[in-house]
PDB file of N, CA and C in Angstrom:
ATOM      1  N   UNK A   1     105.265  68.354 147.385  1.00  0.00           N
ATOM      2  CA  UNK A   1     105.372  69.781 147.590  1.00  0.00           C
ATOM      3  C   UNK A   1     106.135  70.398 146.422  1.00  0.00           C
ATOM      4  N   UNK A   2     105.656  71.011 145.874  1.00  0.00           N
ATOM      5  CA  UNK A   2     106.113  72.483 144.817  1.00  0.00           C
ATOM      6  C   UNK A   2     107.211  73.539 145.122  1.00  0.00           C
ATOM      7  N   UNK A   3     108.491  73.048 144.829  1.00  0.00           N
ATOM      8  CA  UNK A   3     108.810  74.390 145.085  1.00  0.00           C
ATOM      9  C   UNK A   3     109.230  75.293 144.229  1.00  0.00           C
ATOM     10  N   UNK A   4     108.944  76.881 144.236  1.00  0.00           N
ATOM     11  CA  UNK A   4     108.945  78.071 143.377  1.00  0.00           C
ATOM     12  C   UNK A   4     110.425  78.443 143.384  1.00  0.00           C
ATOM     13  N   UNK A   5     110.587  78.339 142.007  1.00  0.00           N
ATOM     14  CA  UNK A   5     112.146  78.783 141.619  1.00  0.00           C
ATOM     15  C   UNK A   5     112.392  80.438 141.203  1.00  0.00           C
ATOM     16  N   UNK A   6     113.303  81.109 141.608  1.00  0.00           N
ATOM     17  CA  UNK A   6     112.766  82.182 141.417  1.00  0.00           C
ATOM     18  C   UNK A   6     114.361  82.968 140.328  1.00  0.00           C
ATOM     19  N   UNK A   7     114.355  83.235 139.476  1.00  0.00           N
ATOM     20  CA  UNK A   7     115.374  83.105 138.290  1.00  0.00           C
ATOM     21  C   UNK A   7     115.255  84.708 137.863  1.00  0.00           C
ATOM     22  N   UNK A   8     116.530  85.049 137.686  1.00  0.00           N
ATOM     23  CA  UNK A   8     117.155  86.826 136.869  1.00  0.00           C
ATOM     24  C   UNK A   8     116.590  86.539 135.883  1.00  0.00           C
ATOM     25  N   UNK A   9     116.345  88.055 135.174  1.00  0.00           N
ATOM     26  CA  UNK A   9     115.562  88.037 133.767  1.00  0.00           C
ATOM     27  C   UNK A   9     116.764  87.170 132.855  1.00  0.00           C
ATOM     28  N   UNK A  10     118.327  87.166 133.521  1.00  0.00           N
ATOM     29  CA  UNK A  10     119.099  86.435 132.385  1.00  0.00           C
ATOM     30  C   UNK A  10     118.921  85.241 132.621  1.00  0.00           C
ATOM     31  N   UNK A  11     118.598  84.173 133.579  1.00  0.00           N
ATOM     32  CA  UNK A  11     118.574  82.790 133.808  1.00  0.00           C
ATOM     33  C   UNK A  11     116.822  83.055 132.920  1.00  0.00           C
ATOM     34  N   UNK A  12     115.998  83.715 133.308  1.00  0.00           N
ATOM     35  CA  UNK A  12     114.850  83.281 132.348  1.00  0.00           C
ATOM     36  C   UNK A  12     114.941  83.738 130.795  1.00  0.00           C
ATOM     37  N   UNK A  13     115.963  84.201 130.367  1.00  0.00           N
ATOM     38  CA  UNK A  13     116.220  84.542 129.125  1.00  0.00           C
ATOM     39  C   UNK A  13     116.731  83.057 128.308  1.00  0.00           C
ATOM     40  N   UNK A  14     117.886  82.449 129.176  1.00  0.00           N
ATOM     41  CA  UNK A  14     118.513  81.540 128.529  1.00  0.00           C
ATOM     42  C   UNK A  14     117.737  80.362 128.768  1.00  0.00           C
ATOM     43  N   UNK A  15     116.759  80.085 129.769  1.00  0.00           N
ATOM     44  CA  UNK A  15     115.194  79.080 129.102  1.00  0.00           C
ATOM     45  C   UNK A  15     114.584  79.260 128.098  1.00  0.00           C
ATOM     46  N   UNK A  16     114.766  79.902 128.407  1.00  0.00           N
ATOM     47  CA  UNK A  16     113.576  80.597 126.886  1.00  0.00           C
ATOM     48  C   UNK A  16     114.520  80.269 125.610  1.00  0.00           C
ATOM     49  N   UNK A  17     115.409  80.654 125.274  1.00  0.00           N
ATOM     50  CA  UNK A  17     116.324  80.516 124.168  1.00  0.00           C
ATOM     51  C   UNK A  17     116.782  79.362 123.793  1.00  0.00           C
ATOM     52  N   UNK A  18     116.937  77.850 124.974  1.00  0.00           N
ATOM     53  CA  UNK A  18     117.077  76.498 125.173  1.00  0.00           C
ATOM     54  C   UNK A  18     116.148  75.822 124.506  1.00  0.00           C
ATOM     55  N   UNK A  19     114.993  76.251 125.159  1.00  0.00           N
ATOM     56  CA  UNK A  19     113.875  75.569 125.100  1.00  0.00           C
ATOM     57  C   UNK A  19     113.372  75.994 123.735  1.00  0.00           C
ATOM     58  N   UNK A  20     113.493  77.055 122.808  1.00  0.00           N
ATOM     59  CA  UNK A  20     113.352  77.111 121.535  1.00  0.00           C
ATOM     60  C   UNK A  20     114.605  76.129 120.411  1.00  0.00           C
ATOM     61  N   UNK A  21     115.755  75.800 120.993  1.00  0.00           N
ATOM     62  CA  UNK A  21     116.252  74.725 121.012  1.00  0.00           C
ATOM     63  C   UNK A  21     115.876  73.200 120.868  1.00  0.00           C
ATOM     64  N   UNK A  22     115.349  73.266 121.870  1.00  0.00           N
ATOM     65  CA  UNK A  22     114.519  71.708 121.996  1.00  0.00           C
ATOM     66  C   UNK A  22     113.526  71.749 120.921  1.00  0.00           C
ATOM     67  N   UNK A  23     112.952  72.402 120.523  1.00  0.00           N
ATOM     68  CA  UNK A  23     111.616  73.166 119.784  1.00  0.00           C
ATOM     69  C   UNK A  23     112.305  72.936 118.226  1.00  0.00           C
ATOM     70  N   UNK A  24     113.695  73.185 118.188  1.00  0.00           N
ATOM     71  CA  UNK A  24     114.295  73.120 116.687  1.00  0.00           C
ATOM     72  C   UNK A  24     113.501  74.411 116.136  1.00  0.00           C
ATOM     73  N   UNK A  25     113.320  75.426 116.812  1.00  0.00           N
ATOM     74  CA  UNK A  25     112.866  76.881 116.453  1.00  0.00           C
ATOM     75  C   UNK A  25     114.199  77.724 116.076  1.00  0.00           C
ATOM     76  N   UNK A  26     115.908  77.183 116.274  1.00  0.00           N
ATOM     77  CA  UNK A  26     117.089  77.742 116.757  1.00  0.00           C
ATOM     78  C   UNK A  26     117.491  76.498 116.330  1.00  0.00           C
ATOM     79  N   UNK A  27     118.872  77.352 115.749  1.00  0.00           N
ATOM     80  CA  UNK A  27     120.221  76.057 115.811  1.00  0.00           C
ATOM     81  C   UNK A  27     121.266  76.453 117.487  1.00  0.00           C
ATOM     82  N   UNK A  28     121.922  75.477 117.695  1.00  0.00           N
ATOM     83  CA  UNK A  28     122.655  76.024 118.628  1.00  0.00           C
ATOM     84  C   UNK A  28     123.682  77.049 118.640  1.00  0.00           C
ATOM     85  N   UNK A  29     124.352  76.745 117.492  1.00  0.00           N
ATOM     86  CA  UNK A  29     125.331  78.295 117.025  1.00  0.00           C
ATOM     87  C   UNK A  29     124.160  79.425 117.289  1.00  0.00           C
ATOM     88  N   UNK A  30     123.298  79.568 116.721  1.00  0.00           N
ATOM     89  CA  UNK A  30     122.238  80.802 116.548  1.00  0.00           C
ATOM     90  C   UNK A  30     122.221  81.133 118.320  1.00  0.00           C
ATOM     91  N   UNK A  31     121.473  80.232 118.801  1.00  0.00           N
ATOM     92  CA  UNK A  31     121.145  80.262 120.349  1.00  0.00           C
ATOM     93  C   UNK A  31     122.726  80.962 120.981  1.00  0.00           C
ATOM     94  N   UNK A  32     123.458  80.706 120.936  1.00  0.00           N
ATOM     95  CA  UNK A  32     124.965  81.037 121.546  1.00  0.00           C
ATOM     96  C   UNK A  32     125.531  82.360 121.136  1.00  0.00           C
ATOM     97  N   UNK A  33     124.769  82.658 119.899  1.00  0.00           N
ATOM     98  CA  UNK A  33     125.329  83.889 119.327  1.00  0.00           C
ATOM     99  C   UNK A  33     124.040  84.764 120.554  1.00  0.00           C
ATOM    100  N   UNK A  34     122.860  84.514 120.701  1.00  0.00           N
ATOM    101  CA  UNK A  34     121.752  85.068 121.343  1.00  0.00           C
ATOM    102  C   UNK A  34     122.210  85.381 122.821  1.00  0.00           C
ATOM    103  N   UNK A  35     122.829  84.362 123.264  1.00  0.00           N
ATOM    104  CA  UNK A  35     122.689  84.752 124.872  1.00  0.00           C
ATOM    105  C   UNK A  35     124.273  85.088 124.828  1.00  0.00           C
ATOM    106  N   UNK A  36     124.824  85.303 123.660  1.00  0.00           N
ATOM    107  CA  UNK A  36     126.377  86.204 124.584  1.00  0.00           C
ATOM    108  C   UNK A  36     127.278  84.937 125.021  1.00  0.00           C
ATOM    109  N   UNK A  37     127.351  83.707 124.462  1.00  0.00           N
ATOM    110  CA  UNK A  37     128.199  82.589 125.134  1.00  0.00           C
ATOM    111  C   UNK A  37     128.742  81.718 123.709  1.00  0.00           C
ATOM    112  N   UNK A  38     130.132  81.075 124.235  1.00  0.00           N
ATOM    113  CA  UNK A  38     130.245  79.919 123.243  1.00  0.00           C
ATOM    114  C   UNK A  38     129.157  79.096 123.027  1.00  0.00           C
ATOM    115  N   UNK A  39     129.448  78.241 121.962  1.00  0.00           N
ATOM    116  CA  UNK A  39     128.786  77.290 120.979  1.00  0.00           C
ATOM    117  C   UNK A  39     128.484  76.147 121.969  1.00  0.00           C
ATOM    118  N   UNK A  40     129.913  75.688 122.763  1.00  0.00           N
ATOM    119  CA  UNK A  40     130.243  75.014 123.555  1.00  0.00           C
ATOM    120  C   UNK A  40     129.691  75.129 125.338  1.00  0.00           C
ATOM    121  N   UNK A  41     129.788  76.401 125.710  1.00  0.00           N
ATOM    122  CA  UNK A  41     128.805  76.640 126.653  1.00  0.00           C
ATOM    123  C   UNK A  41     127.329  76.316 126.273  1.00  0.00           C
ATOM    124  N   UNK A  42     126.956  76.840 125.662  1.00  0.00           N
ATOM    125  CA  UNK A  42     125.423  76.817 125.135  1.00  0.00           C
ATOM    126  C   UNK A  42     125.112  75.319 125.339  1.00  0.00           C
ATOM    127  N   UNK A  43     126.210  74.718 125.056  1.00  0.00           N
ATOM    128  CA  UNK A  43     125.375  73.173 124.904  1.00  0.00           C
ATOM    129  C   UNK A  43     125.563  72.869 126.223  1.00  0.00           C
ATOM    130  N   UNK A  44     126.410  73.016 127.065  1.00  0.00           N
ATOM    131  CA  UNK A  44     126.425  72.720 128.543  1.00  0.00           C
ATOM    132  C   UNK A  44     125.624  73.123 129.326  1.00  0.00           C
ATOM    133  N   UNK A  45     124.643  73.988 129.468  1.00  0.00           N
ATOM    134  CA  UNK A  45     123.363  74.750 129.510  1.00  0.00           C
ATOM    135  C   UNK A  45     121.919  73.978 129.031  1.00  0.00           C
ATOM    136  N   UNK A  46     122.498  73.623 127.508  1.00  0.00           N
ATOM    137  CA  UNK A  46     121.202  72.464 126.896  1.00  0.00           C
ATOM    138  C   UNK A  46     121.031  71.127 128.243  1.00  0.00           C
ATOM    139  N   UNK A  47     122.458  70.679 128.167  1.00  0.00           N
ATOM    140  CA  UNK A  47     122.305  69.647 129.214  1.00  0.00           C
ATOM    141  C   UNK A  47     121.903  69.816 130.077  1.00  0.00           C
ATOM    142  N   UNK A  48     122.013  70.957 130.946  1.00  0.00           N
ATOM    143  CA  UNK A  48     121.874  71.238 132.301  1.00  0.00           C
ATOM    144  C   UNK A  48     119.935  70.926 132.327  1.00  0.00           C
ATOM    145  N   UNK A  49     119.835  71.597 131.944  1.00  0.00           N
ATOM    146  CA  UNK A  49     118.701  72.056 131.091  1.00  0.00           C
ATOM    147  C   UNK A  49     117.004  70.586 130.890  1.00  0.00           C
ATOM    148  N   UNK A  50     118.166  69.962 130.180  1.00  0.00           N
ATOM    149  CA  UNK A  50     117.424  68.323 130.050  1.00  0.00           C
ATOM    150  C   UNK A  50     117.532  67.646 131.078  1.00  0.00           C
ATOM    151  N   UNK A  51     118.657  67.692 132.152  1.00  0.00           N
ATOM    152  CA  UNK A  51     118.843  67.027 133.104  1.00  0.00           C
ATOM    153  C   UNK A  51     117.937  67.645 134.408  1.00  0.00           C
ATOM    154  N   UNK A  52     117.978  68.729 134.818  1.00  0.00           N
ATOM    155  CA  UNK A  52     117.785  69.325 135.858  1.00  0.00           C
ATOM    156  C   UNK A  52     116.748  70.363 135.612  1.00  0.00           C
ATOM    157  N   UNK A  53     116.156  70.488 134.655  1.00  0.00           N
ATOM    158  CA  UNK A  53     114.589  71.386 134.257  1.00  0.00           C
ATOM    159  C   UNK A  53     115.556  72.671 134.208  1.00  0.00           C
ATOM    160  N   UNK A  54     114.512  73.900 134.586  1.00  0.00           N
ATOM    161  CA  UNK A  54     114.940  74.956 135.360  1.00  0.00           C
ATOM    162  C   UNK A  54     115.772  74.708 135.832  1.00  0.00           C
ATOM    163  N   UNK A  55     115.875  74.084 136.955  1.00  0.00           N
ATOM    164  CA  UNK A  55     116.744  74.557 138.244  1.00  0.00           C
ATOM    165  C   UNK A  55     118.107  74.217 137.544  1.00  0.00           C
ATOM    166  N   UNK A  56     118.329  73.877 136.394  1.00  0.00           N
ATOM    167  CA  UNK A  56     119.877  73.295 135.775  1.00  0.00           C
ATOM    168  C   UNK A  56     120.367  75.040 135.339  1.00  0.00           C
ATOM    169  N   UNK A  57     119.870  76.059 135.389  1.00  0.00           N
ATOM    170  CA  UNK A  57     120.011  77.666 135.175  1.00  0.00           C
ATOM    171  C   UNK A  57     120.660  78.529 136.287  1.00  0.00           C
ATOM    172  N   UNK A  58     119.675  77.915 137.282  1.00  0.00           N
ATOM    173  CA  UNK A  58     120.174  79.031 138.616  1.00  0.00           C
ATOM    174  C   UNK A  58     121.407  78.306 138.977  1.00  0.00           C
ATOM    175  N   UNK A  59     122.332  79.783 139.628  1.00  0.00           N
ATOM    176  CA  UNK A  59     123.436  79.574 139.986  1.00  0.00           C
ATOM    177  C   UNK A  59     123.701  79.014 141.160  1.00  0.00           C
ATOM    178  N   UNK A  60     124.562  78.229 141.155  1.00  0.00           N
ATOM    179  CA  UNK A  60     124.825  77.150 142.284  1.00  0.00           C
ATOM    180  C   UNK A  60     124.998  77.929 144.058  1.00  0.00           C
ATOM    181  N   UNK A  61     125.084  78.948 143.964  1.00  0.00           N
ATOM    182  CA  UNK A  61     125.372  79.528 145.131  1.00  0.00           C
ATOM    183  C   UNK A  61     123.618  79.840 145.864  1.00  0.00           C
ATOM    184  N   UNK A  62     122.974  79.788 144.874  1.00  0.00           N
ATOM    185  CA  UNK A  62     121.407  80.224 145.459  1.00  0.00           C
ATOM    186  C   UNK A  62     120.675  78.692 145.715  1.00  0.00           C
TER     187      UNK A  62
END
């Protein structure tokens, strides 16, 4: 079974900006300067990210 994740234009902003990451389209400084966060966040996000797809974005309370 499939289930539909349903993400703020800012959780689908910072996929998008990751995943040009993974892509080596972006350095990570660049990406961090993009979404408004440390260098250091940004990469905690990358992880989330590789580990947990999507769903490593949405906030833990949803």
């Amino acid at each position: 079974m499939e289930t539909t994740i349903a993400l703020t234009m800012k959780e689908q902003k910072r996929v998008e900006i990751i995943q040009r990451v993974f892509r080596r389209e972006l350095r990570m400084a660049e990406a961090a300067l993009v979404l408004g966060v440390t260098e250091r966040h940004a990469y905690r996000v990358k992880a989330r990210i590789r580990e947990e797809g999507v769903r490593g974005v949405v906030h833990g309370n949803r």
